[in-house]
Protein backbone atom coordinates (compact mmCIF):
# COMPACT_ATOMS: atom_id res chain seq x y z
CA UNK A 1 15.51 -27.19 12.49
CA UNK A 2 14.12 -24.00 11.59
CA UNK A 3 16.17 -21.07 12.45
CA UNK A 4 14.80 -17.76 11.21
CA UNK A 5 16.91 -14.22 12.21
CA UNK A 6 15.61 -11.54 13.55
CA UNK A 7 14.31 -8.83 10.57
CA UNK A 8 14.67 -5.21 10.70
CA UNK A 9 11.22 -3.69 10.23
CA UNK A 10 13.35 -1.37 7.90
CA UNK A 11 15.10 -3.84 6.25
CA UNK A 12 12.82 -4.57 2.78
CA UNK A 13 15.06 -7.19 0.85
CA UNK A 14 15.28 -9.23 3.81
CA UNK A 15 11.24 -9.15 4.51
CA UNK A 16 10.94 -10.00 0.71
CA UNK A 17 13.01 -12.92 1.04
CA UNK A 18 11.50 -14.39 4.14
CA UNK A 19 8.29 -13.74 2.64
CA UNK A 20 8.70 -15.87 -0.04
CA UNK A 21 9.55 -18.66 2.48
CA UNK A 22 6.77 -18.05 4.27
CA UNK A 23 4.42 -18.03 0.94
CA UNK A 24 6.15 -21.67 0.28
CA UNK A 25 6.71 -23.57 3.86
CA UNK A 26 4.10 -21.62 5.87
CA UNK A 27 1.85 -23.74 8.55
CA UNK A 28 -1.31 -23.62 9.81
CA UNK A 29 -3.72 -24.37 12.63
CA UNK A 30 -4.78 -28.28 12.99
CA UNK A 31 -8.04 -29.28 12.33
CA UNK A 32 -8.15 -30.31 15.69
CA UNK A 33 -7.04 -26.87 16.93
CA UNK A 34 -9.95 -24.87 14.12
CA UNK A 35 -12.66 -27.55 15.48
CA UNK A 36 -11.86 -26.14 19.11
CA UNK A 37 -11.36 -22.43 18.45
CA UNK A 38 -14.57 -22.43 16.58
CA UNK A 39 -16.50 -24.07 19.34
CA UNK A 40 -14.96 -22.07 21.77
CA UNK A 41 -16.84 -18.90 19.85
CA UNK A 42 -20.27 -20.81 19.78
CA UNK A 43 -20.10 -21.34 23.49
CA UNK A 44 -18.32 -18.56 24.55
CA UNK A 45 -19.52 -15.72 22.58
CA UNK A 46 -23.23 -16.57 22.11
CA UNK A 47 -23.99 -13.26 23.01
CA UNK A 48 -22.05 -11.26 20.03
CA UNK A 49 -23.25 -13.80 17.52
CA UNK A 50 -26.92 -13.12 18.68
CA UNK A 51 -26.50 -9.56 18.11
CA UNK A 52 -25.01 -9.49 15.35
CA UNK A 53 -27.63 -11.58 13.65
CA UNK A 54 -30.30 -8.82 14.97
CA UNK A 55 -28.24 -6.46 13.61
CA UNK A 56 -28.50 -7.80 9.95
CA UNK A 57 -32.22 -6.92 9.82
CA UNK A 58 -31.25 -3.45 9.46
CA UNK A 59 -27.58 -3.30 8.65
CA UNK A 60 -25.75 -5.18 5.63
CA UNK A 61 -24.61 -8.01 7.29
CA UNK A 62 -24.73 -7.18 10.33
CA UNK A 63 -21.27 -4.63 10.70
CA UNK A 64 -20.68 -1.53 9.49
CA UNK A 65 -16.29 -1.19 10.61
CA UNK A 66 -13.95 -2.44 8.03
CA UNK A 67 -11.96 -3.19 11.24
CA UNK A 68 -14.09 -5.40 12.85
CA UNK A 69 -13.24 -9.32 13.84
CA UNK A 70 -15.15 -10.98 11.04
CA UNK A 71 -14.38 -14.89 11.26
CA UNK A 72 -16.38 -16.66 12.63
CA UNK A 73 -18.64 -13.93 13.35
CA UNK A 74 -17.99 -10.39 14.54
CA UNK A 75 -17.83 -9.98 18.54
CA UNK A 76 -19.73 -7.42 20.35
CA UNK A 77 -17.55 -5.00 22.43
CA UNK A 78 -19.29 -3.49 25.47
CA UNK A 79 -16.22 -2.26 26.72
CA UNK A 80 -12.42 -0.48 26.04
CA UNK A 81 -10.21 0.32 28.61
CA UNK A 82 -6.27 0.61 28.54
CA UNK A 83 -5.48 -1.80 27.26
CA UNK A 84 -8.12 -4.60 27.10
CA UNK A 85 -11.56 -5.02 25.00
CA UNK A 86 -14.35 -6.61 26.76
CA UNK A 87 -17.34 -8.33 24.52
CA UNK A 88 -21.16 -8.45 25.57
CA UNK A 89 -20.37 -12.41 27.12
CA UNK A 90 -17.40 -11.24 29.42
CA UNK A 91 -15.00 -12.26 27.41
CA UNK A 92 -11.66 -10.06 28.00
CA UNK A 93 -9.36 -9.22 24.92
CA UNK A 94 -5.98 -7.81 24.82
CA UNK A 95 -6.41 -5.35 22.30
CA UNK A 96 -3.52 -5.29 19.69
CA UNK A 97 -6.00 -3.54 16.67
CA UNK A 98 -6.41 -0.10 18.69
CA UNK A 99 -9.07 0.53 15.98
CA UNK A 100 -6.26 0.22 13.83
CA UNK A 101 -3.67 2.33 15.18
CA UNK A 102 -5.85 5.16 16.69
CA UNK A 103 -5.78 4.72 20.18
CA UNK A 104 -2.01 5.04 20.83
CA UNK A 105 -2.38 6.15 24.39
CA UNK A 106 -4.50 3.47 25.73
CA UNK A 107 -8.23 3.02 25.53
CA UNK A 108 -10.58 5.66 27.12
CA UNK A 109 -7.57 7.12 28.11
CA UNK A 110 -8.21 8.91 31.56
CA UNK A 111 -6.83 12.73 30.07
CA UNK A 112 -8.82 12.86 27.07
CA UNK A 113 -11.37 11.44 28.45
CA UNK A 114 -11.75 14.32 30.68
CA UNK A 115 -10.93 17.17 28.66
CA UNK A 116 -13.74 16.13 26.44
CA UNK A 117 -16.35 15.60 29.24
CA UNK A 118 -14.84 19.58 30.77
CA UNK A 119 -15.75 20.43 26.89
CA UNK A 120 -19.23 19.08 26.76
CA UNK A 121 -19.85 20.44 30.24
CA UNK A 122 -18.73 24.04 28.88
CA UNK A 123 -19.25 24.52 25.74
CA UNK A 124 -21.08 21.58 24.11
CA UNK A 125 -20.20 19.12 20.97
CA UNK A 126 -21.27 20.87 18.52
CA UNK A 127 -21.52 24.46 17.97
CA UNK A 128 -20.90 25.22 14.04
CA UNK A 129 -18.82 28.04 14.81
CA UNK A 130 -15.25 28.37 15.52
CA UNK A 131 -13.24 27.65 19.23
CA UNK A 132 -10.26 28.08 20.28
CA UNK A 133 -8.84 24.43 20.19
CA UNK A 134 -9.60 24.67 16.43
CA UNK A 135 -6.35 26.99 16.34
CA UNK A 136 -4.72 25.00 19.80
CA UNK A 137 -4.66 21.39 17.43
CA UNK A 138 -3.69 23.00 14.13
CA UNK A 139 -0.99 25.20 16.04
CA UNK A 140 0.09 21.68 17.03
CA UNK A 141 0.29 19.25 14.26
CA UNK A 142 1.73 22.41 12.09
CA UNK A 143 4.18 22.75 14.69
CA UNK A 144 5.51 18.89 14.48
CA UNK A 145 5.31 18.88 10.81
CA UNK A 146 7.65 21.27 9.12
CA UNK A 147 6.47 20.98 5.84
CA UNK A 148 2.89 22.16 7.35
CA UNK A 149 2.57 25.61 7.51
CA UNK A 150 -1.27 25.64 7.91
CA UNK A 151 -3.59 22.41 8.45
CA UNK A 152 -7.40 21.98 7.71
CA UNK A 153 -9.31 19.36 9.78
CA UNK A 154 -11.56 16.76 8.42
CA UNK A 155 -14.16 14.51 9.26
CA UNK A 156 -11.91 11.18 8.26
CA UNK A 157 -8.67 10.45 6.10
CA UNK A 158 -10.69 9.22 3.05
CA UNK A 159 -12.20 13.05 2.91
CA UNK A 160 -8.24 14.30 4.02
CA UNK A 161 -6.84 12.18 0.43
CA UNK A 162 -10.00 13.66 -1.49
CA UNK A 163 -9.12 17.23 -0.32
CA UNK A 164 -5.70 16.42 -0.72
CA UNK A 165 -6.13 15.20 -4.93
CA UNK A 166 -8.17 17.87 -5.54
CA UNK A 167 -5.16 20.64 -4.18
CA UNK A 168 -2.99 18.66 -6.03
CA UNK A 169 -4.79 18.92 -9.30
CA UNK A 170 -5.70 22.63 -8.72
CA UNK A 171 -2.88 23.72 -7.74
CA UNK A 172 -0.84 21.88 -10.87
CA UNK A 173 -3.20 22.52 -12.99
CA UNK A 174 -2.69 18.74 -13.96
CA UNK A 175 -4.69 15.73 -14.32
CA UNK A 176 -2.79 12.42 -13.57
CA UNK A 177 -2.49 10.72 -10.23
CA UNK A 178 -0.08 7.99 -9.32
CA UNK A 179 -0.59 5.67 -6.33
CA UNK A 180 1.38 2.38 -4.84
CA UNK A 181 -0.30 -0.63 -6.03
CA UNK A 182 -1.65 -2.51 -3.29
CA UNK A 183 -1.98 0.79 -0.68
CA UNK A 184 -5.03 1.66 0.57
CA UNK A 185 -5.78 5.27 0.62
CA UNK A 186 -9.59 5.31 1.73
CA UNK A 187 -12.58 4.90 -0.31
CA UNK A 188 -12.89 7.70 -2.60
CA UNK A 189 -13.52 7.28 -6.25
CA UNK A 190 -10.32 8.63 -7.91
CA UNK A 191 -8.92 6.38 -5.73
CA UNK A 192 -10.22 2.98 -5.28
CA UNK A 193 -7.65 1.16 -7.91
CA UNK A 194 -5.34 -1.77 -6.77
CA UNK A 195 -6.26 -1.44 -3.53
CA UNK A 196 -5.65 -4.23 -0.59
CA UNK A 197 -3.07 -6.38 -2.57
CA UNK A 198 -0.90 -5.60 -5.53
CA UNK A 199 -2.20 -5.67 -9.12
CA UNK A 200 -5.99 -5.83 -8.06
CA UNK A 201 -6.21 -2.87 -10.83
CA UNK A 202 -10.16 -1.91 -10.73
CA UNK A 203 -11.30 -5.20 -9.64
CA UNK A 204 -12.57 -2.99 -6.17
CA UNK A 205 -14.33 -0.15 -7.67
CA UNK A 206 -18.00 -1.71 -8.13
CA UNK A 207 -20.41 1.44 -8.65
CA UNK A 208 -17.40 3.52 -9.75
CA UNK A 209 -17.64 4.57 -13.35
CA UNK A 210 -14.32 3.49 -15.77
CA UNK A 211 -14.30 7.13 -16.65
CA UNK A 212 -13.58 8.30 -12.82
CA UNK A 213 -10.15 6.24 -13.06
CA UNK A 214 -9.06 7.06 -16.41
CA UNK A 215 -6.74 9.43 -14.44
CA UNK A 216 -5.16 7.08 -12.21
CA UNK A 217 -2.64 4.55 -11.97
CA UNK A 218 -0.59 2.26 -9.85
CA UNK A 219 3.12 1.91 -9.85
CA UNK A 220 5.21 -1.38 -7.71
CA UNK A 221 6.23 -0.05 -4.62
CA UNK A 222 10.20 0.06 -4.04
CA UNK A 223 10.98 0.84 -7.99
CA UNK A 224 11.68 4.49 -8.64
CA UNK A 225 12.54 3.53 -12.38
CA UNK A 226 8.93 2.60 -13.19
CA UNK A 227 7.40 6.19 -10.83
CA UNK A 228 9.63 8.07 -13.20
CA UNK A 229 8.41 6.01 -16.55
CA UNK A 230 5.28 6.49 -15.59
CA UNK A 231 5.62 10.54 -14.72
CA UNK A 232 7.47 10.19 -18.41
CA UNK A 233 4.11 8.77 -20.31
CA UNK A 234 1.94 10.83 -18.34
CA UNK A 235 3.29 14.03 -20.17
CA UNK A 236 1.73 12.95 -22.93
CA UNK A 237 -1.37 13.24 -21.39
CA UNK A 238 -0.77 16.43 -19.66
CA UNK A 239 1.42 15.79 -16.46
CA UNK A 240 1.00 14.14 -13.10
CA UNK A 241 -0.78 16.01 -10.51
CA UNK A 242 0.19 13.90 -7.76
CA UNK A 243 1.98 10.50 -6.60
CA UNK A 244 0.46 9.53 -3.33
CA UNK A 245 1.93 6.82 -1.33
CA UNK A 246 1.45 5.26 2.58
CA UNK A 247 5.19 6.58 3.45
CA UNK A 248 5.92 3.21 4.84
CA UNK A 249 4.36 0.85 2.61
CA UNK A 250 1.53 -1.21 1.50
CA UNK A 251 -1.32 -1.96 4.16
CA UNK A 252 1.10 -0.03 6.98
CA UNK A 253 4.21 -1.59 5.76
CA UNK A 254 3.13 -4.97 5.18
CA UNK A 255 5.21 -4.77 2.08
CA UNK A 256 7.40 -2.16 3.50
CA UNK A 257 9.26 0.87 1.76
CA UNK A 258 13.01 -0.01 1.09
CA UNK A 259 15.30 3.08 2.92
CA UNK A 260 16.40 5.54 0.20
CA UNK A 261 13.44 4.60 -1.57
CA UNK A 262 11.72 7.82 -0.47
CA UNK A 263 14.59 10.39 -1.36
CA UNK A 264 14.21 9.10 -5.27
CA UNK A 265 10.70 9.64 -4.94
CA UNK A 266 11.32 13.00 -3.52
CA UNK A 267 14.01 14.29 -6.23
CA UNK A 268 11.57 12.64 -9.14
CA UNK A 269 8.88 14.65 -7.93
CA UNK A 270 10.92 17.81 -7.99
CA UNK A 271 12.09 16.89 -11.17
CA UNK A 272 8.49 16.17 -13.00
CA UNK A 273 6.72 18.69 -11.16
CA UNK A 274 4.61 16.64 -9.12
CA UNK A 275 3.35 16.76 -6.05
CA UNK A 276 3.68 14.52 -2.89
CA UNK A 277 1.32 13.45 -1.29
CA UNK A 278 1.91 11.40 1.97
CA UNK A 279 -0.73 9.52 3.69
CA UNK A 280 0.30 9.41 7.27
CA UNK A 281 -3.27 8.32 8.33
CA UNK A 282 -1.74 5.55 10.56
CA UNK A 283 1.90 7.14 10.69
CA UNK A 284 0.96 10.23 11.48
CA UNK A 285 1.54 10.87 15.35
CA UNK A 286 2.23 6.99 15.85
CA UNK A 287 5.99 6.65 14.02
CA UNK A 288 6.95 9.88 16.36
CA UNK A 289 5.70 13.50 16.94
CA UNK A 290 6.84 13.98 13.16
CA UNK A 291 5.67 10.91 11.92
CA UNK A 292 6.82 9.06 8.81
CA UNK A 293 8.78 12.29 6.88
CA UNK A 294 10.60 12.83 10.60
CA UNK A 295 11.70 9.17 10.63
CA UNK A 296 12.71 8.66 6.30
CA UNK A 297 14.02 12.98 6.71
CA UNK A 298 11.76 13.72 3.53
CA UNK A 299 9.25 15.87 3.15
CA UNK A 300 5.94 15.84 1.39
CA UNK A 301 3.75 18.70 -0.25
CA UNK A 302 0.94 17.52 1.01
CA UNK A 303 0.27 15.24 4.27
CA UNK A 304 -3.03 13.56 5.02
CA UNK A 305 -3.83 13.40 8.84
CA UNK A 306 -6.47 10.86 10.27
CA UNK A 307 -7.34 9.03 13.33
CA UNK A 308 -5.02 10.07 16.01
CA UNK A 309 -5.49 14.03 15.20
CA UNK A 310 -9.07 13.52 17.29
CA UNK A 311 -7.71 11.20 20.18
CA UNK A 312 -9.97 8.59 19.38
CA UNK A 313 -13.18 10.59 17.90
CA UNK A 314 -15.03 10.96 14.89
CA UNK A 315 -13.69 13.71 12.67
CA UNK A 316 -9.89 12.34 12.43
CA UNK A 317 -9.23 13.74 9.54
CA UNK A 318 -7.48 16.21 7.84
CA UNK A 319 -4.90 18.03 5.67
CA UNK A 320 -1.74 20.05 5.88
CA UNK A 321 1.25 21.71 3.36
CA UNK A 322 2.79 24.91 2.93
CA UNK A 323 1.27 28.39 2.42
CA UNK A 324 0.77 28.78 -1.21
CA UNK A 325 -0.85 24.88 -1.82
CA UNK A 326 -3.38 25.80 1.00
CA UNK A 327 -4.18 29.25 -0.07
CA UNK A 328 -6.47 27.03 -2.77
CA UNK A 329 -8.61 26.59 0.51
CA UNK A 330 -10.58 29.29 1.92
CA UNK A 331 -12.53 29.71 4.89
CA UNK A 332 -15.68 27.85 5.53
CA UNK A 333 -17.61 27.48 2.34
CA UNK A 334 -16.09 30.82 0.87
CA UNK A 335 -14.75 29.46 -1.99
CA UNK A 336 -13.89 31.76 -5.22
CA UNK A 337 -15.42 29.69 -8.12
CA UNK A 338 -12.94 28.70 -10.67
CA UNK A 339 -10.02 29.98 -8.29
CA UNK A 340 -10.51 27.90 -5.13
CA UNK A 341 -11.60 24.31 -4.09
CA UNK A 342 -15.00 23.34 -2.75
CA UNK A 343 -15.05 21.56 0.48
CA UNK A 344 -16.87 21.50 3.92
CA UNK A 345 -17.72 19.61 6.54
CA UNK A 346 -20.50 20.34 9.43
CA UNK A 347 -18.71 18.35 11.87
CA UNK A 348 -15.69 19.10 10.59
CA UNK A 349 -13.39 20.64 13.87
CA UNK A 350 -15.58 20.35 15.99
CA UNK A 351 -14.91 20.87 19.57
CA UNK A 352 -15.23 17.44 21.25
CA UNK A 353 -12.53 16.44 18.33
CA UNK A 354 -10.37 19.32 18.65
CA UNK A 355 -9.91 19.49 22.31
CA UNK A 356 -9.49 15.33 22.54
CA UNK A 357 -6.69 15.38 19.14
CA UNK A 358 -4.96 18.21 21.05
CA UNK A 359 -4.95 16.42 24.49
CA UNK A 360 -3.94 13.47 22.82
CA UNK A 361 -0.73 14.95 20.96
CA UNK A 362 0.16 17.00 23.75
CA UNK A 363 -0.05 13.33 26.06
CA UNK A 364 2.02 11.80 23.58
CA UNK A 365 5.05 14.04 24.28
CA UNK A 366 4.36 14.53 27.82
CA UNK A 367 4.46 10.14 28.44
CA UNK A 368 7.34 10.19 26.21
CA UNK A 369 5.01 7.30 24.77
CA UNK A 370 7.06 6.42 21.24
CA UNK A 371 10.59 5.87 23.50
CA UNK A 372 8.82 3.33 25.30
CA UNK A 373 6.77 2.03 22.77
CA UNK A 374 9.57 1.43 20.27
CA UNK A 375 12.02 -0.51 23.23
CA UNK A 376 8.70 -2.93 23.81
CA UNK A 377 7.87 -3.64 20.11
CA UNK A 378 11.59 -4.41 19.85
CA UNK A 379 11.35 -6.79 22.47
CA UNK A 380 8.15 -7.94 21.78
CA UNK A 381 8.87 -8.88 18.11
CA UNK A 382 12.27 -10.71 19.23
CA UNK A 383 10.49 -12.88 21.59
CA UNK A 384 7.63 -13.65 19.41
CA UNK A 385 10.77 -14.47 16.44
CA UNK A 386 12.12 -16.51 19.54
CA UNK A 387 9.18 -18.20 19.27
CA UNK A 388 8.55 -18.89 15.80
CA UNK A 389 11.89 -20.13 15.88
CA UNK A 390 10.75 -23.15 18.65
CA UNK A 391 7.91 -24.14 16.44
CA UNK A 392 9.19 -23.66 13.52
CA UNK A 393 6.66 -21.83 12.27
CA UNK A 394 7.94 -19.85 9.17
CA UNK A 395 6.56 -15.99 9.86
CA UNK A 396 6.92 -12.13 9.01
CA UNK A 397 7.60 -10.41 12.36
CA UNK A 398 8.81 -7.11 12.11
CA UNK A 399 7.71 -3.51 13.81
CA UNK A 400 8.35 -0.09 12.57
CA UNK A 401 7.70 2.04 15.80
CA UNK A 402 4.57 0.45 17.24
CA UNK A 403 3.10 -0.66 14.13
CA UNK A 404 3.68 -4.18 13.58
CA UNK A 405 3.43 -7.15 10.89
CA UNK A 406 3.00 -10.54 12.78
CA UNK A 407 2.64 -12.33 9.23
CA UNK A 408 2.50 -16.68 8.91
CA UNK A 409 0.68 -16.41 5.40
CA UNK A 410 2.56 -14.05 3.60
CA UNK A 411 -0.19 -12.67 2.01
CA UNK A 412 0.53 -8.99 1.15
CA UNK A 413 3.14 -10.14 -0.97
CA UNK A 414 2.20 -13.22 -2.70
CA UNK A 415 1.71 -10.70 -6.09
CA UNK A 416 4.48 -9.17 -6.04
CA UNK A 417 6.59 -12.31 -6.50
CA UNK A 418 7.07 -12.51 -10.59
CA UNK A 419 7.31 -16.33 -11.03
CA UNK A 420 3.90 -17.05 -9.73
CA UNK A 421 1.18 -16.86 -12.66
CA UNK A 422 -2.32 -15.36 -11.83
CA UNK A 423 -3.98 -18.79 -11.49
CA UNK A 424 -1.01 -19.03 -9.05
CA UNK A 425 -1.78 -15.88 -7.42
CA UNK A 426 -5.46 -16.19 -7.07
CA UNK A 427 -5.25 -19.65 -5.46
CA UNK A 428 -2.51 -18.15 -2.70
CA UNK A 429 -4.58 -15.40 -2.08
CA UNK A 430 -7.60 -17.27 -1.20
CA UNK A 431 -5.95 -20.01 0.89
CA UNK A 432 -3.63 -17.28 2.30
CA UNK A 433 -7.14 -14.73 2.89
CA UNK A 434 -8.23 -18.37 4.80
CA UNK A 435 -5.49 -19.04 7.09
CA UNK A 436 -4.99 -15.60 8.69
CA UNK A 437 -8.60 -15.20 9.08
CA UNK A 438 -8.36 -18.65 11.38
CA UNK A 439 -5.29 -17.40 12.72
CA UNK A 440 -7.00 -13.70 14.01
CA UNK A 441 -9.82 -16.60 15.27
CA UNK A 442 -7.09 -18.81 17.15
CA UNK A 443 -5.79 -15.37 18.65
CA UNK A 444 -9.15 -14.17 19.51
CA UNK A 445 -10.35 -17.75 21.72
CA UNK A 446 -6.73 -16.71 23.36
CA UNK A 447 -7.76 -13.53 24.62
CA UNK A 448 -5.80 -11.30 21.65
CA UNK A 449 -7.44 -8.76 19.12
CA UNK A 450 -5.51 -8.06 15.96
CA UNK A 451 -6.22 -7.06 12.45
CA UNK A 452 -7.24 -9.78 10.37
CA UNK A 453 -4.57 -11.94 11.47
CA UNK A 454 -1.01 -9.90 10.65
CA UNK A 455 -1.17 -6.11 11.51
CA UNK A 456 -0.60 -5.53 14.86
CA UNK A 457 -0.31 -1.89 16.86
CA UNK A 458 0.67 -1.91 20.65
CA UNK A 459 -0.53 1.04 22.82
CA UNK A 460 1.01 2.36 25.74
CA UNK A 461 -1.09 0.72 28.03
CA UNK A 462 -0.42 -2.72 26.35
CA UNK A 463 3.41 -2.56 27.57
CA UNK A 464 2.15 -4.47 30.34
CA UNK A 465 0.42 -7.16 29.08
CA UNK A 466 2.74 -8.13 26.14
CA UNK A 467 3.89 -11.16 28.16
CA UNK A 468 0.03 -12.25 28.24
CA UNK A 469 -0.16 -11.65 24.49
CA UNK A 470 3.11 -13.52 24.02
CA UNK A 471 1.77 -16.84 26.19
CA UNK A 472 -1.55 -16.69 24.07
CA UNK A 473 0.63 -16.75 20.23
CA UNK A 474 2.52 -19.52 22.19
CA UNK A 475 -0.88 -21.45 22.42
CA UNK A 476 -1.42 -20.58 19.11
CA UNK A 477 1.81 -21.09 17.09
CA UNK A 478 2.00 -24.83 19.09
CA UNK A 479 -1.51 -25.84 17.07
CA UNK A 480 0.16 -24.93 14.04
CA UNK A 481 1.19 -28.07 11.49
């Protein structure tokens, strides 16, 4: 009988181990069980697949949110409330993607919620000048982040890494930049190489010319001996500018960062003068107040900021490090040419985001919300090991805070097992790609939203429901062969 131990979130040799298990042994649904769940979506979801296909007359297939519940077809939310999506049919969702990790409080969460409609009411959504809760949210992220002395917002964490390279590289004076294979850091050009899963190399920059990413390259995650060889050969070439990394792994630590992995990072980065970069898009403000270099006690030189700094509204994006990196950014579109970096951003701080991100951090303290969410994603991923464990279903489950990895393919880390050859690799990757897109399906016909099948965030309103989501993976993992 199968009888799998508990794993510590933190604990990256043991995740490695059991992934390789779960790469080997791992189950899926029935044919019986895919037959049901997919009729289930014809009958029950006629509505979303109707709009969806009206929506492809004037939209590329239909969707335009990398987020969205693809397989069979994407649903149609009408609704989001605490902690529950509701589709155009009726259909009620417990929703375990929070837009993939932004709403941390709940959805539509009554505070912010109001504080933006007493901001419409008073002073509109968009003025193009400055207000007060521009200062009131920078004040506050600067204020949990130690190593931020001032913070620029955004309009989204792909323009927050952009910003973020181009400090690097003017304030080095250097070229080179050095990413995690397999991390995504948004969509930018400089950046789109081996992206999703390890060793993709350029194989996602269509459009992007080679030239653009003659500058960058990719290092395996966990291995501080290859970061420094590669800060060694990049000398040559006129130094590193920047290593950027998600501080707790690849695809929000579905291969996860080993502990003391970022201290070696931290002293080669002194040591090479490079700087880092952290992109606590997802861990920012959902790890703890201090995010990802509060829990791992290291700081960066530069953090990236995204969807939580706006509580849930466009413009979640931004930047943040110490005095003399962001003196290379000047007010509006003041720059100094030649001294200075060019950005801006019309919607950029505006005051629907401002006074919603600086609600939404201040909530987060005043709930206490990461104490409780940390004791109920410990619980939650012990029961759900409980039972994997009763249907011996081989799986990943791990949490780190209230992001969570709920993994039966193993698919983040099929590459980064050496044995396998790329034939090897490609064919686990596209049976793996298969079976969690059925398994998000399965989950979905249950009543439970997650991201594409694996990565899994918990709000505070979803302490409530977690037994309901643990009854509907009990449906699920009992289908499983």
């Amino acid at each position: 009988m199968l009888r799998q131990d508990y794993l510590n979130g933190y604990d990256a040799d043991a995740i490695h181990q059991r992934a390789a298990r779960v790469i080997r042994d791992g189950k899926r649904l029935s044919q019986e069980a895919l037959e049901t769940y997919r009729a289930w979506f014809d009958q029950k979801c006629a509505g979303s697949k109707a709009a969806v296909e009206e929506a492809k007359r004037f939209i590329p297939g239909g969707i335009q949110h990398n987020l969205a519940l693809n397989h069979p077809f994407p649903l149609d939310i009408v609704r989001a409330d605490g902690p529950y999506l509701c589709d155009i049919d009726g259909n009620q969702y417990i929703d375990l993607l929070n837009a993939g990790g932004v709403t941390i409080l709940g959805n539509n969460y009554p505070p912010i919620r109001e504080a933006v409609v007493r901001m419409m009411e008073d002073t509109g959504y968009l003025t193009g000048l400055y207000h007060e809760y521009e200062r009131k949210l920078a004040e506050k992220i600067c204020s949990c982040y130690p190593s931020c002395d001032k913070f620029r917002m955004l309009g989204s964490g792909t323009e927050a890494v952009m910003v973020a390279l181009r400090l690097a590289r003017a304030f080095t004076g250097k070229d080179q930049i050095v990413k995690l294979k397999g991390c995504y850091d948004g969509w930018s050009d400089h950046i789109v190489y081996d992206v999703r899963t390890v060793n993709t190399k350029a194989s996602f920059a269509s459009g992007i010319p080679a030239d653009t990413l003659k500058n960058t390259s990719a290092v395996m995650i966990n291995d501080p001996e290859a970061l420094e060889r590669r800060f060694i050969e990049n000398e040559a070439k006129g130094g590193t500018a920047a290593f950027i990394m998600e501080p707790i792994g690849q695809d929000s630590g579905g291969v996860p960062v080993r502990l003391g992995y970022h201290q070696e990072v931290r002293r080669l980065c002194d040591k090479y003068g490079v700087l880092l970069i952290m992109d606590e898009v997802v861990t920012g403000f959902r790890l703890g107040m201090g995010g990802a270099q509060e829990t791992f006690g290291v700081p960066a030189d530069i953090t990236v900021f995204g969807k939580i700094i706006a509580g849930g509204f466009a413009s979640a994006g931004g930047v943040g490090a110490r005095d003399e990196i962001m003196a290379l950014i000047t007010p509006g579109v003041s720059h100094t040419a030649g001294r200075t970096i060019m950005l801006g951003g019309t919607l950029s701080a505006n005051p629907v985001s401002c006074v919603a991100g600086y609600t939404a951090l201040c909530e987060l303290e005043r709930t206490r919300a990461h104490e409780k969410l940390e004791t109920a994603a410990e619980q939650f991923a012990r029961d759900l090991t409980d039972l994997a464990n009763r249907y011996e279903i081989p799986a990943i489950i791990t949490h780190q805070g209230s992001i969570m990895q709920i993994d039966v393919t193993g698919f983040k880390h099929i590459a980064t097992f050496r044995e396998y050859s790329e034939a090897e690799i490609a064919a686990l990757r596209a049976e793996g790609g298969k079976r969690m897109n059925e398994f998000a399906m399965a989950l979905a016909a249950e009543g439970v939203i997650v991201a594409a099948g694996n990565k899994t965030f918990l709000n505070l309103q979803t302490i409530g429901v977690l037994q309901d989501a643990l009854a509907a993976y009990e449906r699920v993992f009992r289908q499983m062969i």
